[in-house]
C-alpha atoms as a PDB file:
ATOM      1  CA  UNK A   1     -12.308-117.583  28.955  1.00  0.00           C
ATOM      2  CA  UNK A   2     -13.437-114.325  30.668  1.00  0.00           C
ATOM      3  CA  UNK A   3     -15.944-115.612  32.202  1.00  0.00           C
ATOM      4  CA  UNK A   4     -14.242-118.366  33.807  1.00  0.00           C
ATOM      5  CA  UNK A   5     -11.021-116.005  34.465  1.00  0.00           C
ATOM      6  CA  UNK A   6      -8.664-118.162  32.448  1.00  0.00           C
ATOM      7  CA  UNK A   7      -5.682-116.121  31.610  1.00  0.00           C
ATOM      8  CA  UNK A   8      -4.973-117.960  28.624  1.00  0.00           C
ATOM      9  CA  UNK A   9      -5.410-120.877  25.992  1.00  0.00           C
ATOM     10  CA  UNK A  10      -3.901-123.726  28.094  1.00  0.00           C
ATOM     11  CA  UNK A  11      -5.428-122.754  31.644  1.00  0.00           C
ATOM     12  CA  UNK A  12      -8.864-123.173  28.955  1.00  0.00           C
ATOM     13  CA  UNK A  13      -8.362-125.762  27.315  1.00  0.00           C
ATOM     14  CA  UNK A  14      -7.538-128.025  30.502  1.00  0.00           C
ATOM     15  CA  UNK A  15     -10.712-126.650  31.666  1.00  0.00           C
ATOM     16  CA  UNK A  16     -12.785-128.011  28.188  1.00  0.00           C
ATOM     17  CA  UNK A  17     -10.558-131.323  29.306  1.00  0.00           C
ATOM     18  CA  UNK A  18     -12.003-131.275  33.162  1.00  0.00           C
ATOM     19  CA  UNK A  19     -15.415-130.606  31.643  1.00  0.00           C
ATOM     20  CA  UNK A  20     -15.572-133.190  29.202  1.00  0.00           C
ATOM     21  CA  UNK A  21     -14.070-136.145  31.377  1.00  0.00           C
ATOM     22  CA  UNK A  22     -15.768-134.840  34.355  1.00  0.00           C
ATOM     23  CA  UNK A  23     -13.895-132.891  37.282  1.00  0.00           C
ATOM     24  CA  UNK A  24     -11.608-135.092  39.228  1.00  0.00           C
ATOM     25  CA  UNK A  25     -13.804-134.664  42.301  1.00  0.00           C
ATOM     26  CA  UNK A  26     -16.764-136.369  40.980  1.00  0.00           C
ATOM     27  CA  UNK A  27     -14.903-138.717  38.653  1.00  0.00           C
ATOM     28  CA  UNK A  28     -12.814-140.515  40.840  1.00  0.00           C
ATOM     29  CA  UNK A  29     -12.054-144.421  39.932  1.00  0.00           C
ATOM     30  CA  UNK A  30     -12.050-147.277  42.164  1.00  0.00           C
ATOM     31  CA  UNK A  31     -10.513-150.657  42.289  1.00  0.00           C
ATOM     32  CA  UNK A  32     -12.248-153.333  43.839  1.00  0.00           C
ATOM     33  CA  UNK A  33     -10.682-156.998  45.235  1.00  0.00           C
ATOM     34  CA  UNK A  34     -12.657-159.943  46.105  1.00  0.00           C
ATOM     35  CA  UNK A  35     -11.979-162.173  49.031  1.00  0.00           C
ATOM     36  CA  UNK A  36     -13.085-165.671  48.371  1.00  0.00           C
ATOM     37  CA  UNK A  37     -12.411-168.980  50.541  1.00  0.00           C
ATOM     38  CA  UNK A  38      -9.810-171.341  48.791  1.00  0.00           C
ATOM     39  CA  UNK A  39     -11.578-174.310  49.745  1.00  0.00           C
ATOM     40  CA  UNK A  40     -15.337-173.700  48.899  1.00  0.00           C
ATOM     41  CA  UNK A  41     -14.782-170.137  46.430  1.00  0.00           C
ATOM     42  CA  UNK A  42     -17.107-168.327  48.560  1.00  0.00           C
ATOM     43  CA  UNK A  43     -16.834-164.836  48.387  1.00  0.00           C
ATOM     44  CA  UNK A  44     -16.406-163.560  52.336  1.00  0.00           C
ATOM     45  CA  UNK A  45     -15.074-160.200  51.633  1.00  0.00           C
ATOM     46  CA  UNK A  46     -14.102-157.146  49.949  1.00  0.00           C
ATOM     47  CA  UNK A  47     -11.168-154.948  49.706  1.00  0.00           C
ATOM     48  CA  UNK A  48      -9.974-151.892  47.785  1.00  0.00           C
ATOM     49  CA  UNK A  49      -9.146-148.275  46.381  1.00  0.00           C
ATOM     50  CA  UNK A  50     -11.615-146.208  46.381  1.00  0.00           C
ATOM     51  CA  UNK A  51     -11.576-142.129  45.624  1.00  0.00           C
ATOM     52  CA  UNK A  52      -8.546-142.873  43.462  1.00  0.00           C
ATOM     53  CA  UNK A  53      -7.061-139.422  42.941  1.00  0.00           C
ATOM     54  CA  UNK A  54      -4.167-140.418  40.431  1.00  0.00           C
ATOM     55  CA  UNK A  55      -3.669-136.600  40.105  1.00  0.00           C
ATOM     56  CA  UNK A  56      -2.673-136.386  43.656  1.00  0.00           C
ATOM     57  CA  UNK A  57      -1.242-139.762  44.305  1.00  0.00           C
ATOM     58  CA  UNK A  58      -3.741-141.009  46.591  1.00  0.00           C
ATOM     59  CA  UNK A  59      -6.588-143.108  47.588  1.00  0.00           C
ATOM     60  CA  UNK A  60      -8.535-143.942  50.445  1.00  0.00           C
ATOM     61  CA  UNK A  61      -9.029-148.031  51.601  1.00  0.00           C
ATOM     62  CA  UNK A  62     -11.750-149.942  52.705  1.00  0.00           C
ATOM     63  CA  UNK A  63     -12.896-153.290  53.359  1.00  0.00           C
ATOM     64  CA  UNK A  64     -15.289-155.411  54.737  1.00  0.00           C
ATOM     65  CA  UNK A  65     -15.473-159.266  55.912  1.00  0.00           C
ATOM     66  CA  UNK A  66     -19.413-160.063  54.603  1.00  0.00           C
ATOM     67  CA  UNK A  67     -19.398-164.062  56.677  1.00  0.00           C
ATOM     68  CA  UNK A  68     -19.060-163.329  59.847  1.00  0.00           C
ATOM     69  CA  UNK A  69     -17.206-166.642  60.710  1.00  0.00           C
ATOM     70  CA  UNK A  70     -14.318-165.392  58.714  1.00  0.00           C
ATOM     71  CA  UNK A  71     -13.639-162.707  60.673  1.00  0.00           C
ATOM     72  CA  UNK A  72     -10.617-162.123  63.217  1.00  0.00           C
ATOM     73  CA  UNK A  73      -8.408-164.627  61.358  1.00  0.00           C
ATOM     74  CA  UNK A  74      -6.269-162.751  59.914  1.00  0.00           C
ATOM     75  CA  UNK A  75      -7.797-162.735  56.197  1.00  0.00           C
ATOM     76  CA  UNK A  76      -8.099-159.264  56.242  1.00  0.00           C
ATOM     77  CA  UNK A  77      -4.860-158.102  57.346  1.00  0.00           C
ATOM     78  CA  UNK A  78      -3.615-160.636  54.480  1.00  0.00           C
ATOM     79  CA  UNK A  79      -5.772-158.525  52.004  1.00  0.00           C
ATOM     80  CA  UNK A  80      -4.683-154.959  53.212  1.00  0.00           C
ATOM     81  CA  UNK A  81      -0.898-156.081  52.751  1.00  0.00           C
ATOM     82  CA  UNK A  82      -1.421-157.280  49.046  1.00  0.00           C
ATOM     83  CA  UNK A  83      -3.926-154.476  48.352  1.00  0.00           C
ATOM     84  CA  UNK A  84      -0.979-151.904  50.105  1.00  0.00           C
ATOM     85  CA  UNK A  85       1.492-153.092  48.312  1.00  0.00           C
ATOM     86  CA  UNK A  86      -0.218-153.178  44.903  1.00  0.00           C
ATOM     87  CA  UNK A  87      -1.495-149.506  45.405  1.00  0.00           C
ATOM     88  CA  UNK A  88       2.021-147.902  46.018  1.00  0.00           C
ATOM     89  CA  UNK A  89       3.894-149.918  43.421  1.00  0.00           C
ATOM     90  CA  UNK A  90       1.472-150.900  40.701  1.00  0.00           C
ATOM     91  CA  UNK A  91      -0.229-146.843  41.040  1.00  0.00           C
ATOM     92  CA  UNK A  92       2.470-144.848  41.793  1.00  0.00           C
ATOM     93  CA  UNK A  93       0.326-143.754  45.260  1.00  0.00           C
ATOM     94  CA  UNK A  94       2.129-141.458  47.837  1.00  0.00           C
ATOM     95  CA  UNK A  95      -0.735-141.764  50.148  1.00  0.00           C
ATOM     96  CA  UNK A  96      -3.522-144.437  51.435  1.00  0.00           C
ATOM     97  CA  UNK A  97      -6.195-143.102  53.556  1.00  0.00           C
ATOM     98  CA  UNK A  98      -9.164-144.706  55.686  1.00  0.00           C
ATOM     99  CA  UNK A  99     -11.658-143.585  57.476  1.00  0.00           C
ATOM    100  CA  UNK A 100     -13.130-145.169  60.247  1.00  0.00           C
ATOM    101  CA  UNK A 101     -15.922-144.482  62.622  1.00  0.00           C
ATOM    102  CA  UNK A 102     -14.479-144.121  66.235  1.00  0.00           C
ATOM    103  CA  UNK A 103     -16.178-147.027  67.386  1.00  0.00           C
ATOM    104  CA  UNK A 104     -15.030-149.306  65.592  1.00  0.00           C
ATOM    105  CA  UNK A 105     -12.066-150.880  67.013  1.00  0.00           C
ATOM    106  CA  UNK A 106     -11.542-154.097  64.893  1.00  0.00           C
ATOM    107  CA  UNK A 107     -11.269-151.793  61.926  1.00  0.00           C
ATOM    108  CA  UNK A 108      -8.839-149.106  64.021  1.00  0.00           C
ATOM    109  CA  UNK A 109      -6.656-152.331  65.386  1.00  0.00           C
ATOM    110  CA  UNK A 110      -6.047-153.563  61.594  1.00  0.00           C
ATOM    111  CA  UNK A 111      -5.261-150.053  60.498  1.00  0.00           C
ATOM    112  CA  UNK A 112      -2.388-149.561  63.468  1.00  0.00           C
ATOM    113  CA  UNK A 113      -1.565-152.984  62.772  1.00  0.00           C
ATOM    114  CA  UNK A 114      -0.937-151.920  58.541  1.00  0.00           C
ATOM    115  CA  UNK A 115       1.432-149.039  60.450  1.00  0.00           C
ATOM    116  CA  UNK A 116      -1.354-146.564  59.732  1.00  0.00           C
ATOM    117  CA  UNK A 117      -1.249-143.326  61.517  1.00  0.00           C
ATOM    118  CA  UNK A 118      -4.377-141.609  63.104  1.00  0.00           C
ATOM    119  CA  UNK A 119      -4.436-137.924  61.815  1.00  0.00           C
ATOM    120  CA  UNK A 120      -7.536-136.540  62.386  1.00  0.00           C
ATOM    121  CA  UNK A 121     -11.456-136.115  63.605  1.00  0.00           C
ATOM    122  CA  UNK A 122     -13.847-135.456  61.276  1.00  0.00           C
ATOM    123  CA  UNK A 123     -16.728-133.869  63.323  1.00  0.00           C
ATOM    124  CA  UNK A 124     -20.066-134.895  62.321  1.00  0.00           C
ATOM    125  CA  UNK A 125     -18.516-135.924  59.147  1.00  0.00           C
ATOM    126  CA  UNK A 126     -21.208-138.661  58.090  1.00  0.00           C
ATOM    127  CA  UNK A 127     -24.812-139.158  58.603  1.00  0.00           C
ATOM    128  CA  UNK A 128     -25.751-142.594  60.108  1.00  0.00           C
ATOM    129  CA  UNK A 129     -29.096-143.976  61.256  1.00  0.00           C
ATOM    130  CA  UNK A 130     -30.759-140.760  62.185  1.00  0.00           C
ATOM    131  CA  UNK A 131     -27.249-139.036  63.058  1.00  0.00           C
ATOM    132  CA  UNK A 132     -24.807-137.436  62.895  1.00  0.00           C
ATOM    133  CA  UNK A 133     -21.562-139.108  63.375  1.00  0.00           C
ATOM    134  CA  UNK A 134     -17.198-138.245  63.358  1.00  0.00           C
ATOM    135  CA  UNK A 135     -14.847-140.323  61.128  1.00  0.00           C
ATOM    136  CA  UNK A 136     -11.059-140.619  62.103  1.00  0.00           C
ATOM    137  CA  UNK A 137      -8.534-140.095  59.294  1.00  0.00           C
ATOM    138  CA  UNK A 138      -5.742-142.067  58.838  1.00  0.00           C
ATOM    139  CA  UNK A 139      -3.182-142.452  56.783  1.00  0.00           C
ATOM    140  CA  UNK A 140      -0.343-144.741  55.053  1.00  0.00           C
ATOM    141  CA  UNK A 141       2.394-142.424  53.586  1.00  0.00           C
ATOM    142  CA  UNK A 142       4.515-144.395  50.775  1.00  0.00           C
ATOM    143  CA  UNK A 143       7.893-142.379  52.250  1.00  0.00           C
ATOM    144  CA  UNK A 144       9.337-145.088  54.974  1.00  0.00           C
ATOM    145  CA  UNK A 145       6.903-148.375  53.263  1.00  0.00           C
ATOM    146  CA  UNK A 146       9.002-151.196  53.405  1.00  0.00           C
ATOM    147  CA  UNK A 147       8.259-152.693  49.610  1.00  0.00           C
END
């Protein structure tokens, strides 16, 4: 306990618990949707909640659309709305964050459009192909989501 400058049983024991299950920063769950195509059952996407911080009451959201003939009809949007939805009512989140790489505008344009808000840069925040390159933050507060 002296070592680790807890001040008493229950600031250690919570400690032994973080230690055991592994600290919240590296143990973080996910939840993972697939997109299939009613017709055929192909799988043409993915979509969830990733760095699930139920401590905190947030999680950041990503997605992809893997056939590129599916893309920029609206699947996607469909998927955010349902995965929204399920991550503020079925887990209790306050907040649903994305990042996005600047250039990306299809992925920006489906954030604004899901009434997320850009809040930040993140300088040199990921390395990509040799570089380094920003992410933009945004965020989906749960205060003001129409259920």
């Amino acid at each position: 306990m002296q070592l680790l400058g807890h001040r008493n049983d229950e600031e250690f024991l919570k400690e032994q618990e973080k230690q055991q299950k592994g600290y919240a920063t590296y143990n973080r769950s996910f939840l993972l949707f697939l997109l299939h195509e009613k017709e055929s059952g192909i799988i043409i996407g993915r979509c969830g909640l990733h760095n699930w911080n139920p401590e905190h009451f947030r999680a950041e959201i990503g997605y992809n659309m893997i056939e590129e003939n599916f893309k920029r009809k609206g699947f996607m949007s469909e998927a955010l709305e349902a995965i929204i939805a399920y991550g503020f009512s079925e887990l209790n989140l306050n907040r649903i964050e994305a990042l996005v790489a600047p250039g990306n505008v299809p992925s920006i344009r489906l954030l604004v459009k899901n009434n997320f808000i850009q809040e930040a840069v993140l300088k040199q925040h990921y390395f990509h192909e040799g570089k380094f390159e920003d992410s933009l933050v945004f965020a989906l507060l749960r205060e003001g989501y129409d259920f």
